[in-house]
PDB file of N, CA and C in Angstrom:
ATOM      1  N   UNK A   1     -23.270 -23.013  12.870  1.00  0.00           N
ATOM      2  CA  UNK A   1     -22.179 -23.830  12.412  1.00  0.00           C
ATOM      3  C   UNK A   1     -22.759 -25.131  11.876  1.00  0.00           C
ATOM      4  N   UNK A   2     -22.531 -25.520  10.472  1.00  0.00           N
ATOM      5  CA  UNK A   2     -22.688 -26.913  10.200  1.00  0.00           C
ATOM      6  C   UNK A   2     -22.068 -27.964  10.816  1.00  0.00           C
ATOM      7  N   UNK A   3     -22.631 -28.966  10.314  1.00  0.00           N
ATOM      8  CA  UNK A   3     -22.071 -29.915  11.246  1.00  0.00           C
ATOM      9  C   UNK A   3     -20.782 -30.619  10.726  1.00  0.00           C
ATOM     10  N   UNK A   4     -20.720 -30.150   9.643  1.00  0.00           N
ATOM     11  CA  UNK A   4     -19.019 -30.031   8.392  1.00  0.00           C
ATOM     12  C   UNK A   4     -18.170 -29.599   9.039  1.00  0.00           C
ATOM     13  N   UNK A   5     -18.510 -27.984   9.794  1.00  0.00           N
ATOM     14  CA  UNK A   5     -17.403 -27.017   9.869  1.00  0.00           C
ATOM     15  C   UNK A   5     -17.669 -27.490  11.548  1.00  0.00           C
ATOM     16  N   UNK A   6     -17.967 -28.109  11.913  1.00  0.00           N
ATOM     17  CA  UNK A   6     -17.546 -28.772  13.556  1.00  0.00           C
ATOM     18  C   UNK A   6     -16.539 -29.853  13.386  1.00  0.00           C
ATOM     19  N   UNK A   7     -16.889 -30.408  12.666  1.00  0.00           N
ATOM     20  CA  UNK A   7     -15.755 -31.503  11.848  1.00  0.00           C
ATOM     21  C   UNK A   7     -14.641 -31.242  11.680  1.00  0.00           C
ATOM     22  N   UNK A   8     -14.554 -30.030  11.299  1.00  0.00           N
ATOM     23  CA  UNK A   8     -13.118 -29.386  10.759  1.00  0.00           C
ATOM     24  C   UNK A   8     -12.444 -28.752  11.832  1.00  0.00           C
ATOM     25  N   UNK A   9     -13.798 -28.154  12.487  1.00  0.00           N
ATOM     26  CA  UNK A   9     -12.984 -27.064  14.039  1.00  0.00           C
ATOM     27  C   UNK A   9     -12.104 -28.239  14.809  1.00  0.00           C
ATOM     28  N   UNK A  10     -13.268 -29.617  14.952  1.00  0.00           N
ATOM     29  CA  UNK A  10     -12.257 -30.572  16.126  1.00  0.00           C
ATOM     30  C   UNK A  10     -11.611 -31.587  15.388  1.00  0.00           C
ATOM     31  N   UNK A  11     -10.986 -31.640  14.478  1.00  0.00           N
ATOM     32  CA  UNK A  11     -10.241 -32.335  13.733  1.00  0.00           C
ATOM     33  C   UNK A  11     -10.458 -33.732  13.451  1.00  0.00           C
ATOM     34  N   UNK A  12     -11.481 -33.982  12.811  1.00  0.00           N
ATOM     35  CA  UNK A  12     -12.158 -35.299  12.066  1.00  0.00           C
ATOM     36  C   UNK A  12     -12.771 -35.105  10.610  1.00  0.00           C
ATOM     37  N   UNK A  13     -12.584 -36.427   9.650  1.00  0.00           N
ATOM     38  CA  UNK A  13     -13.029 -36.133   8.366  1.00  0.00           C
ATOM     39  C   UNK A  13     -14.567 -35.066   8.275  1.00  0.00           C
ATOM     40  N   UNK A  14     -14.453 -34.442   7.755  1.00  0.00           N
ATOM     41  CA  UNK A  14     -15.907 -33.726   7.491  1.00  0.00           C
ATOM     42  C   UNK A  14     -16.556 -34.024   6.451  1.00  0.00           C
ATOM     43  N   UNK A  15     -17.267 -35.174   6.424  1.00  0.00           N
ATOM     44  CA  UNK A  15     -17.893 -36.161   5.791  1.00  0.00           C
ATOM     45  C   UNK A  15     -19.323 -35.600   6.196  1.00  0.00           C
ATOM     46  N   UNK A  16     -19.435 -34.389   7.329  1.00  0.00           N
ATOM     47  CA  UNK A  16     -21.397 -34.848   7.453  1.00  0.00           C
ATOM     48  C   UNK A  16     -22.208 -35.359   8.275  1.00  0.00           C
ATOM     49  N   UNK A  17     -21.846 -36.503   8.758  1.00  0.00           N
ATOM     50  CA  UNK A  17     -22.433 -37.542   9.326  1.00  0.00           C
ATOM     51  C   UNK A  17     -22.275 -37.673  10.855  1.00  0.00           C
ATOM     52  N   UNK A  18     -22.740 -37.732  11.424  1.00  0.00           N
ATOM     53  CA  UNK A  18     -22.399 -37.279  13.442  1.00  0.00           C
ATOM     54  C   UNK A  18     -22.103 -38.608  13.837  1.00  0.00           C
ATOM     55  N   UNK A  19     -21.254 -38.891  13.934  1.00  0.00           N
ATOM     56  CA  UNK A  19     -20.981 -40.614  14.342  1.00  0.00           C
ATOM     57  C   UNK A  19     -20.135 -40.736  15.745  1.00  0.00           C
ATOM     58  N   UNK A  20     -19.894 -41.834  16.332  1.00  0.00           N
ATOM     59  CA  UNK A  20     -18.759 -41.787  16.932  1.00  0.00           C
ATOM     60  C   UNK A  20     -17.554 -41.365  17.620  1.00  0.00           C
ATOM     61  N   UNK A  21     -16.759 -41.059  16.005  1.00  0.00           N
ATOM     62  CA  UNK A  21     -15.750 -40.551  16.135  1.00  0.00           C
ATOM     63  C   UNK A  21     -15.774 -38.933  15.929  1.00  0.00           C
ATOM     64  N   UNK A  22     -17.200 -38.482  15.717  1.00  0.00           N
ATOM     65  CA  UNK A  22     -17.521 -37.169  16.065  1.00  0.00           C
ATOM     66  C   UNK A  22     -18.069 -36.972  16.989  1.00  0.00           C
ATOM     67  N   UNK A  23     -18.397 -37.538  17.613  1.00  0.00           N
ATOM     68  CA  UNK A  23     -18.725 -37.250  19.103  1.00  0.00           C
ATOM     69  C   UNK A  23     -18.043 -37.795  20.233  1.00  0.00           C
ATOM     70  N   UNK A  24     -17.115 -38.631  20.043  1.00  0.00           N
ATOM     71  CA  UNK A  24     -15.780 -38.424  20.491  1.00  0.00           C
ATOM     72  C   UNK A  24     -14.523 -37.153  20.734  1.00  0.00           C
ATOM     73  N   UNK A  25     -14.468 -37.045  19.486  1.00  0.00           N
ATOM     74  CA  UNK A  25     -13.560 -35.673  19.141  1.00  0.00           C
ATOM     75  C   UNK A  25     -14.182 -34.461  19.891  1.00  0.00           C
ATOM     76  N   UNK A  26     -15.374 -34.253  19.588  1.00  0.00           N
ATOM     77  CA  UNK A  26     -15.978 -33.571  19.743  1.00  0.00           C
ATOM     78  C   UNK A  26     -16.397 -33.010  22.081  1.00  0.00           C
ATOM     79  N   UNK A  27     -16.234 -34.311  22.484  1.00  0.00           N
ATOM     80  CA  UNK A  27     -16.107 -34.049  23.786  1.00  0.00           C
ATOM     81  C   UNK A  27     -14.911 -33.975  23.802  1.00  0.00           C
ATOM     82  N   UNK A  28     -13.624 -34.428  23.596  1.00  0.00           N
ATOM     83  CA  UNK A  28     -12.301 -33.827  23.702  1.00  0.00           C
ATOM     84  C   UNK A  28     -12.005 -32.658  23.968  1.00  0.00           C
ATOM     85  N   UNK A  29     -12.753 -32.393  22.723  1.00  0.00           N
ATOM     86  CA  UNK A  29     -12.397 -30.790  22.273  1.00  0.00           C
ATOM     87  C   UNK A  29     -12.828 -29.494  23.035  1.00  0.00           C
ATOM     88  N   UNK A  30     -14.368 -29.568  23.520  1.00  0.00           N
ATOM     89  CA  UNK A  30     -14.875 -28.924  24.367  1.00  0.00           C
ATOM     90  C   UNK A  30     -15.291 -29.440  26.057  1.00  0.00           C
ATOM     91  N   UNK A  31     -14.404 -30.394  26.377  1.00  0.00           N
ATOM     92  CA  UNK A  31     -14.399 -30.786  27.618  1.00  0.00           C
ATOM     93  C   UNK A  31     -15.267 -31.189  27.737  1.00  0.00           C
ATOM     94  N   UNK A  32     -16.175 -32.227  27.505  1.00  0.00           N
ATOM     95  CA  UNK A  32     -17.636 -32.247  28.035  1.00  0.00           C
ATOM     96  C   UNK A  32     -17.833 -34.068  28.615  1.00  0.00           C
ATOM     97  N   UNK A  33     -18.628 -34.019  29.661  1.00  0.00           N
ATOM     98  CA  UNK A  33     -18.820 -35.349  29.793  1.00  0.00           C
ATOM     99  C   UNK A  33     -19.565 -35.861  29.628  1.00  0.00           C
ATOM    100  N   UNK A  34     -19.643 -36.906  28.944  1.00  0.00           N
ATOM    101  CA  UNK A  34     -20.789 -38.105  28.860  1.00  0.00           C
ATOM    102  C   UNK A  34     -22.027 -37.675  28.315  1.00  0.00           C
ATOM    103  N   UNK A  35     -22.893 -37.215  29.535  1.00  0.00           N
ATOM    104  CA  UNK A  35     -23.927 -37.259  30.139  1.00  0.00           C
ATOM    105  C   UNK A  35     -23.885 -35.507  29.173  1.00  0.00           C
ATOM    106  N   UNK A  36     -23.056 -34.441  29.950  1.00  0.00           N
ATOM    107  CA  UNK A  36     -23.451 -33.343  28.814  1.00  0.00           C
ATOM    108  C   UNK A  36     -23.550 -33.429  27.349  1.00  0.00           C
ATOM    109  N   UNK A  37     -22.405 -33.999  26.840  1.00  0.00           N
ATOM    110  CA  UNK A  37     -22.471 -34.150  25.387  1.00  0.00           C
ATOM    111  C   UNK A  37     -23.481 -34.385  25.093  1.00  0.00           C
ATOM    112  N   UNK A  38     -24.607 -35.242  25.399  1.00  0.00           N
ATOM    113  CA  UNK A  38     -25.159 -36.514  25.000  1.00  0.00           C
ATOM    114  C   UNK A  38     -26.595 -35.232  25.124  1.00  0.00           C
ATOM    115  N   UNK A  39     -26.594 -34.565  25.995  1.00  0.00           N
ATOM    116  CA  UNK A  39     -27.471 -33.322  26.227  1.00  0.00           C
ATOM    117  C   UNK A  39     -27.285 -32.489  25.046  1.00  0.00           C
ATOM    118  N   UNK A  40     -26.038 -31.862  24.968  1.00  0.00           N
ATOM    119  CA  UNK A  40     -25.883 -30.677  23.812  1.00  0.00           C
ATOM    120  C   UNK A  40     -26.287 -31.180  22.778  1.00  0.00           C
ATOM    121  N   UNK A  41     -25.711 -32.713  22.042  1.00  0.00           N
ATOM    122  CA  UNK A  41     -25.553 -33.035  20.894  1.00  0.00           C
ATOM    123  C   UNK A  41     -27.297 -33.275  20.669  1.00  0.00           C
ATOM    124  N   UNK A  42     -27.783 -33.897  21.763  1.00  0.00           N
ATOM    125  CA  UNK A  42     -29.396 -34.281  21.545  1.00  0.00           C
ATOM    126  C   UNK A  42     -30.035 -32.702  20.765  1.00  0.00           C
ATOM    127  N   UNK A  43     -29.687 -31.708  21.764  1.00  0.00           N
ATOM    128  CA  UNK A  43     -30.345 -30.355  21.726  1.00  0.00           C
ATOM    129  C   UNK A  43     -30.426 -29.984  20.151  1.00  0.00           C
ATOM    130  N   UNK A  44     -28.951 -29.813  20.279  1.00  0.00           N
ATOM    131  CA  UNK A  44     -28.484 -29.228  18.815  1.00  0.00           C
ATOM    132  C   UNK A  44     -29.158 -30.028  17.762  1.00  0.00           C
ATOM    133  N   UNK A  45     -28.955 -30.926  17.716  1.00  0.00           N
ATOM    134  CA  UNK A  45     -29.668 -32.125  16.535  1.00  0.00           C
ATOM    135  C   UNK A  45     -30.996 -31.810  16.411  1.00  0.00           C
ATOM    136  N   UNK A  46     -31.634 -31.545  17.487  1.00  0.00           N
ATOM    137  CA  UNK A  46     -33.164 -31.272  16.846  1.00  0.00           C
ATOM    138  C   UNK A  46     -33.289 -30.124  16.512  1.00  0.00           C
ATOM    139  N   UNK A  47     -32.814 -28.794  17.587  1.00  0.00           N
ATOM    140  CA  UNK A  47     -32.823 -27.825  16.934  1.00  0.00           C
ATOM    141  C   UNK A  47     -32.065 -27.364  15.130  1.00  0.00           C
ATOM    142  N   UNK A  48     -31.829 -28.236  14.998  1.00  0.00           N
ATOM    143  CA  UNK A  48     -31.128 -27.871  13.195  1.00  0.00           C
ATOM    144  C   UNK A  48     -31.764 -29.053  12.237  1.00  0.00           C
ATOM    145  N   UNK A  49     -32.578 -29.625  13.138  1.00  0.00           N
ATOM    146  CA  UNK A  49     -33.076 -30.737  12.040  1.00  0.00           C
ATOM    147  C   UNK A  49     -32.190 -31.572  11.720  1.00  0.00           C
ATOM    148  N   UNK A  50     -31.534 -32.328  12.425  1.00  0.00           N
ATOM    149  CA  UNK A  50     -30.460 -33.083  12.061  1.00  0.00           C
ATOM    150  C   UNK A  50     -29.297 -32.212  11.740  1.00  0.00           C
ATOM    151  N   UNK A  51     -28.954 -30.988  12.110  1.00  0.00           N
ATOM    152  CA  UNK A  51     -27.602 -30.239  11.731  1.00  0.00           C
ATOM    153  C   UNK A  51     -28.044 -29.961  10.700  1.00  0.00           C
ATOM    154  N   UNK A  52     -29.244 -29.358   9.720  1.00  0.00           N
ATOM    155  CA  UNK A  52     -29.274 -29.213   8.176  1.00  0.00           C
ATOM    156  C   UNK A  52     -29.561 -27.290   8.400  1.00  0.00           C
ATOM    157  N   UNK A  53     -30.605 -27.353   9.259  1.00  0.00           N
ATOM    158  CA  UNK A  53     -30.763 -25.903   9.817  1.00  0.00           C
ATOM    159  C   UNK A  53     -30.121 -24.847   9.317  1.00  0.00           C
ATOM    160  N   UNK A  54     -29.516 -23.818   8.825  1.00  0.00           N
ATOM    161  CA  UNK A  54     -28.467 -22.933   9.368  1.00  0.00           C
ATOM    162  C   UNK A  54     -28.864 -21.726  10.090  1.00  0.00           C
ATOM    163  N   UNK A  55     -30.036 -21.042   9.653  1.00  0.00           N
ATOM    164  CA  UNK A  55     -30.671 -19.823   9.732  1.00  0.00           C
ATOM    165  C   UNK A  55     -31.965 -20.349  10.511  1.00  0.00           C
ATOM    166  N   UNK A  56     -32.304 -19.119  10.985  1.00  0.00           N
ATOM    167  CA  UNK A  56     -33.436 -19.192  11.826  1.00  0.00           C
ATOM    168  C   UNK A  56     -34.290 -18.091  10.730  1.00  0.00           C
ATOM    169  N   UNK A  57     -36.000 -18.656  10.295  1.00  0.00           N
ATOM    170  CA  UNK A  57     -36.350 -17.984   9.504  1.00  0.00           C
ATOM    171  C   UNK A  57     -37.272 -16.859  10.047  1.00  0.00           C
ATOM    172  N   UNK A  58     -36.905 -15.914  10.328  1.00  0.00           N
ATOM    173  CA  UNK A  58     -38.040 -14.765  11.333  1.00  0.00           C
ATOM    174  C   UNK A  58     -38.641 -14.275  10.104  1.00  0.00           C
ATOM    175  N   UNK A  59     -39.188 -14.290   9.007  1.00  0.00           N
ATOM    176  CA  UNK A  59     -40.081 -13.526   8.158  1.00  0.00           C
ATOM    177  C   UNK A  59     -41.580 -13.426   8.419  1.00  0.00           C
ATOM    178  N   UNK A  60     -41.551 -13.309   9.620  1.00  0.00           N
ATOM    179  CA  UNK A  60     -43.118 -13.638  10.041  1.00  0.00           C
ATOM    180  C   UNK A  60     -44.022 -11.947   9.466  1.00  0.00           C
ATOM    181  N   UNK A  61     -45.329 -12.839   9.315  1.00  0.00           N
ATOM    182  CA  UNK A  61     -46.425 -11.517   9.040  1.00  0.00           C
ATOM    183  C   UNK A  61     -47.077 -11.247  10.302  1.00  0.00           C
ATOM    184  N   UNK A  62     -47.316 -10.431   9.809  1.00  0.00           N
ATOM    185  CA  UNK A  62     -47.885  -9.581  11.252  1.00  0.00           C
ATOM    186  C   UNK A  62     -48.687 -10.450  12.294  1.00  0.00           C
ATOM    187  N   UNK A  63     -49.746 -10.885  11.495  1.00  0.00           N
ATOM    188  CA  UNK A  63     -50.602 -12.371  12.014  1.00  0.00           C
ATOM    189  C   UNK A  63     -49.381 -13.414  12.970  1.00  0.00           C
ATOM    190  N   UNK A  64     -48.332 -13.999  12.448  1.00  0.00           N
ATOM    191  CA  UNK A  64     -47.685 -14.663  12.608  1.00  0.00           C
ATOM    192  C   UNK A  64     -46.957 -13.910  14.151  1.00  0.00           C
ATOM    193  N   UNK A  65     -46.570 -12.651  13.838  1.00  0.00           N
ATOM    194  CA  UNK A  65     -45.848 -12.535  14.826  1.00  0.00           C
ATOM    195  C   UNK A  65     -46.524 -12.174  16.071  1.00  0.00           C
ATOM    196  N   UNK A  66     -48.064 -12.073  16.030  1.00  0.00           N
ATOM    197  CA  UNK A  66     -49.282 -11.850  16.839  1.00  0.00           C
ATOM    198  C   UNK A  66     -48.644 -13.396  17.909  1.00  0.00           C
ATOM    199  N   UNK A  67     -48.981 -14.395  17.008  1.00  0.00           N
ATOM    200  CA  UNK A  67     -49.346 -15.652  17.453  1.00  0.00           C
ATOM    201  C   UNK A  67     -48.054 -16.347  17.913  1.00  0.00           C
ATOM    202  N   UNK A  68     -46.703 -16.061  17.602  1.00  0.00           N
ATOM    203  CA  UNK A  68     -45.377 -16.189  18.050  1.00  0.00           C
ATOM    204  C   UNK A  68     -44.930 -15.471  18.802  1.00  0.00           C
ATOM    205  N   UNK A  69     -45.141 -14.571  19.169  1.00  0.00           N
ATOM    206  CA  UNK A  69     -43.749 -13.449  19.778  1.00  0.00           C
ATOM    207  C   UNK A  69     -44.948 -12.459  20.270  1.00  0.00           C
ATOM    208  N   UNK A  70     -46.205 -12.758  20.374  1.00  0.00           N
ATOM    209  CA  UNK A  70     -47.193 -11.651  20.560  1.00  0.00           C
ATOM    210  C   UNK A  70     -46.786 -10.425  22.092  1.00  0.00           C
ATOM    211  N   UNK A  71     -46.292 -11.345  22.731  1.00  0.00           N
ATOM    212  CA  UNK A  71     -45.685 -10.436  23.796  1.00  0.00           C
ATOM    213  C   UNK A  71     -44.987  -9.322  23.458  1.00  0.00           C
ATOM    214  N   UNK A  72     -44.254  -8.974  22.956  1.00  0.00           N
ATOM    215  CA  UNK A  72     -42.934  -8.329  22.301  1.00  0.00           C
ATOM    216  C   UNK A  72     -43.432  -7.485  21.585  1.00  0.00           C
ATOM    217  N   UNK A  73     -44.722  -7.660  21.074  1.00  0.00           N
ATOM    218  CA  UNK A  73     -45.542  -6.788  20.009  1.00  0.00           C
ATOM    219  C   UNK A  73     -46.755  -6.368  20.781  1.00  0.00           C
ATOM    220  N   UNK A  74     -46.862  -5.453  21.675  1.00  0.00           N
ATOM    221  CA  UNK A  74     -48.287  -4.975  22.094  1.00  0.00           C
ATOM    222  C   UNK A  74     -49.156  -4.023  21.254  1.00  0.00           C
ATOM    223  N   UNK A  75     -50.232  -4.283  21.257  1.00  0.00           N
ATOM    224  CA  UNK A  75     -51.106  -3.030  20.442  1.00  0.00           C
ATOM    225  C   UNK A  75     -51.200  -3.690  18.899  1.00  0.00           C
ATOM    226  N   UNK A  76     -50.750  -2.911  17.931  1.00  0.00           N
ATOM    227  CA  UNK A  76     -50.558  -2.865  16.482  1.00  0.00           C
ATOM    228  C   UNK A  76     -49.639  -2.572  16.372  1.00  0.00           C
ATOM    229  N   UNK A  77     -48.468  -2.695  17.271  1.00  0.00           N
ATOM    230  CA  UNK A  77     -46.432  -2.755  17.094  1.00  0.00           C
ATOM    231  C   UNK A  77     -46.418  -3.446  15.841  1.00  0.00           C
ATOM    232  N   UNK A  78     -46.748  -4.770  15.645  1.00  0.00           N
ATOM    233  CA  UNK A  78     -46.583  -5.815  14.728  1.00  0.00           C
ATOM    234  C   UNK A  78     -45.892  -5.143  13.380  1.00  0.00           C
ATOM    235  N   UNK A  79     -47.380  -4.394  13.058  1.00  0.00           N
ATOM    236  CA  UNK A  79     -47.386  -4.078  11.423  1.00  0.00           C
ATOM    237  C   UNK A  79     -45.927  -3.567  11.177  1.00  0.00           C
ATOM    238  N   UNK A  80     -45.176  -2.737  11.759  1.00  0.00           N
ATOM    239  CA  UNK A  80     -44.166  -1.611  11.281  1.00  0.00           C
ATOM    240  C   UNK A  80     -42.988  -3.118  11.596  1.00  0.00           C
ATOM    241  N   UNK A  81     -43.267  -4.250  11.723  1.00  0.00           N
ATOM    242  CA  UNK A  81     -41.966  -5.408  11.863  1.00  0.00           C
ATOM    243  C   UNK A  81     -42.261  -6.375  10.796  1.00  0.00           C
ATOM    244  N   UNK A  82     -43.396  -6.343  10.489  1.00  0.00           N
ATOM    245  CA  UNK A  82     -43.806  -8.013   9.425  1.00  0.00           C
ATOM    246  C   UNK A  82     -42.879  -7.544   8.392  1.00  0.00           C
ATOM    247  N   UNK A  83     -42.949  -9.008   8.404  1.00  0.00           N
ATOM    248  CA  UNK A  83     -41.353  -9.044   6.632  1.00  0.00           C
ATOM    249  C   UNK A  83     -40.178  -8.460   6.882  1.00  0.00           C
ATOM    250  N   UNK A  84     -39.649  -8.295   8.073  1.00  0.00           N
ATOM    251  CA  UNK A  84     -38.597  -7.199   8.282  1.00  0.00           C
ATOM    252  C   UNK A  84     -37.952  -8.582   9.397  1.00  0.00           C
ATOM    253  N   UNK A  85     -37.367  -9.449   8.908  1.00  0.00           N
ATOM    254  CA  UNK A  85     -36.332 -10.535   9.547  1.00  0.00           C
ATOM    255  C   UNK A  85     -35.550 -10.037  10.648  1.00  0.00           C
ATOM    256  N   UNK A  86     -34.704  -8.603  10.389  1.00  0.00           N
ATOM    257  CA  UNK A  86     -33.301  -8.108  11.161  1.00  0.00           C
ATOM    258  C   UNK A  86     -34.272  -7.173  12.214  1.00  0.00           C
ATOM    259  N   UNK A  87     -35.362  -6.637  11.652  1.00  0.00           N
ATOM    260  CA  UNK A  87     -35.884  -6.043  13.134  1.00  0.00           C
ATOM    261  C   UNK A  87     -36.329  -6.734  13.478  1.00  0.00           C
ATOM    262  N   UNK A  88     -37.087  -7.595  13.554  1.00  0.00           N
ATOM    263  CA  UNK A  88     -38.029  -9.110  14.443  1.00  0.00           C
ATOM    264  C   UNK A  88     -36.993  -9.138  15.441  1.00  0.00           C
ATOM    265  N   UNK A  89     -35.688  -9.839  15.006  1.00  0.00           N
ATOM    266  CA  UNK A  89     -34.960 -10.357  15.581  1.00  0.00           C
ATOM    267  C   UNK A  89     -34.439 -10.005  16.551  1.00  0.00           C
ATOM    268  N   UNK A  90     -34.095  -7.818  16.254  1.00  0.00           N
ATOM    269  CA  UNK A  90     -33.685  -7.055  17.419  1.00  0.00           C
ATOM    270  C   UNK A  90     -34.358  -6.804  18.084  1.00  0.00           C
ATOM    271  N   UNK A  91     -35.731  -6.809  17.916  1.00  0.00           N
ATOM    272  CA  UNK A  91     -37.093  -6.870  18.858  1.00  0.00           C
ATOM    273  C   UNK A  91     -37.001  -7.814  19.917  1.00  0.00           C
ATOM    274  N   UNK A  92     -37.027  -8.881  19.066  1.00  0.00           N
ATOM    275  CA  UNK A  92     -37.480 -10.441  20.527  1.00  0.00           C
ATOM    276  C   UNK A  92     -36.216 -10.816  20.974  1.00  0.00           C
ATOM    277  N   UNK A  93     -34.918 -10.556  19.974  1.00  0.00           N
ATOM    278  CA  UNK A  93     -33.648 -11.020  21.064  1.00  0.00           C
ATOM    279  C   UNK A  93     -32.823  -9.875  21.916  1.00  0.00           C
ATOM    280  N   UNK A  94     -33.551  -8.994  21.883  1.00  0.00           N
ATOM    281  CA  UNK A  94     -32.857  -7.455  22.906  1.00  0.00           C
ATOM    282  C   UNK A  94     -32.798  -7.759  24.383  1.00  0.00           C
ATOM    283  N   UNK A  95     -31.394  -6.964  24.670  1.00  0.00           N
ATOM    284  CA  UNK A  95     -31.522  -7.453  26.125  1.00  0.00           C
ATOM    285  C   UNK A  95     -31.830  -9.058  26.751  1.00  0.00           C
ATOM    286  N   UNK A  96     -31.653  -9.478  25.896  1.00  0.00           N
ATOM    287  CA  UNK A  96     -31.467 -11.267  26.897  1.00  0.00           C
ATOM    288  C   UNK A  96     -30.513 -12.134  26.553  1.00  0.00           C
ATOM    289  N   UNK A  97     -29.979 -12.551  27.098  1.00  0.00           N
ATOM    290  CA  UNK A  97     -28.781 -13.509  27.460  1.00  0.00           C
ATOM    291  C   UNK A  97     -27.381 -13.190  26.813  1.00  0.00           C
ATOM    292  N   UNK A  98     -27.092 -11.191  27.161  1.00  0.00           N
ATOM    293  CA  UNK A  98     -26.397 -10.923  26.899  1.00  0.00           C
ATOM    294  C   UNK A  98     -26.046 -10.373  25.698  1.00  0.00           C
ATOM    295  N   UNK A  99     -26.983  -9.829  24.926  1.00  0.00           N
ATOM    296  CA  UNK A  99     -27.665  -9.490  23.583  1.00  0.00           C
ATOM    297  C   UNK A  99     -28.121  -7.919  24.306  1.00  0.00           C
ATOM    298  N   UNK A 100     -27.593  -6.855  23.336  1.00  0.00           N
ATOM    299  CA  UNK A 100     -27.392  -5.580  23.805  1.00  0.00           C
ATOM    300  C   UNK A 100     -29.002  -5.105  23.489  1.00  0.00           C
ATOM    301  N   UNK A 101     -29.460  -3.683  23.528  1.00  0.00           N
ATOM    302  CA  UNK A 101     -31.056  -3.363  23.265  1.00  0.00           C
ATOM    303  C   UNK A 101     -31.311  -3.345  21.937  1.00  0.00           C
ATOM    304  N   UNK A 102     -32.652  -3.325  21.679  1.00  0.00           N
ATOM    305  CA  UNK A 102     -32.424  -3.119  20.448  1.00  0.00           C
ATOM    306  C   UNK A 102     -32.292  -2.382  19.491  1.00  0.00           C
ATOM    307  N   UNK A 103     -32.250  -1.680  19.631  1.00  0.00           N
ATOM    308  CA  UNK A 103     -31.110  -0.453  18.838  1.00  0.00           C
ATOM    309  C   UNK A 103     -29.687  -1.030  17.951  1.00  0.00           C
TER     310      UNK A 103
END
């Protein structure tokens, strides 16, 4: 979710900009106090680069996914995943945190 279309979900101009009165609204909206907000909003912000983020880029090469995710890939698994974004993804996010196998 951009940080536009959070704007819009909790009803403040969607101008963009994380201010205030978006992080105001914004604990309203999802109940949160203080101290959490101030957690999520930190989180989220870095993880998206300032909210610019949208996608997570898994195009890793084989090399890459050796040195990232090497667990997940034992042996020479790798090769039959490099350049392949949607299997990476069902690979390393299967089965965890409620994320079905990967199949």
């Amino acid at each position: 979710m951009s940080l536009k279309s959070l704007q819009e979900k909790i009803g403040v101009g969607a101008d963009g900009a994380f201010g205030p009165g978006t992080m105001k609204k914004a604990m309203e909206f999802y109940k949160l106090t203080p101290v959490r907000a101030a957690h999520f909003f930190a989180q989220t912000a870095h993880e998206t680069g300032g909210f610019k983020a949208f996608a997570e880029n898994l195009n890793y090469s084989a090399q890459g996914l050796q040195g990232i995710f090497g667990k997940y890939f034992p042996g020479n698994l790798e090769e039959s995943y490099a350049r392949n974004p949607e299997k990476i993804a069902n690979r390393v996010y299967a089965s965890r945190m409620g994320n079905g196998a990967e199949a």
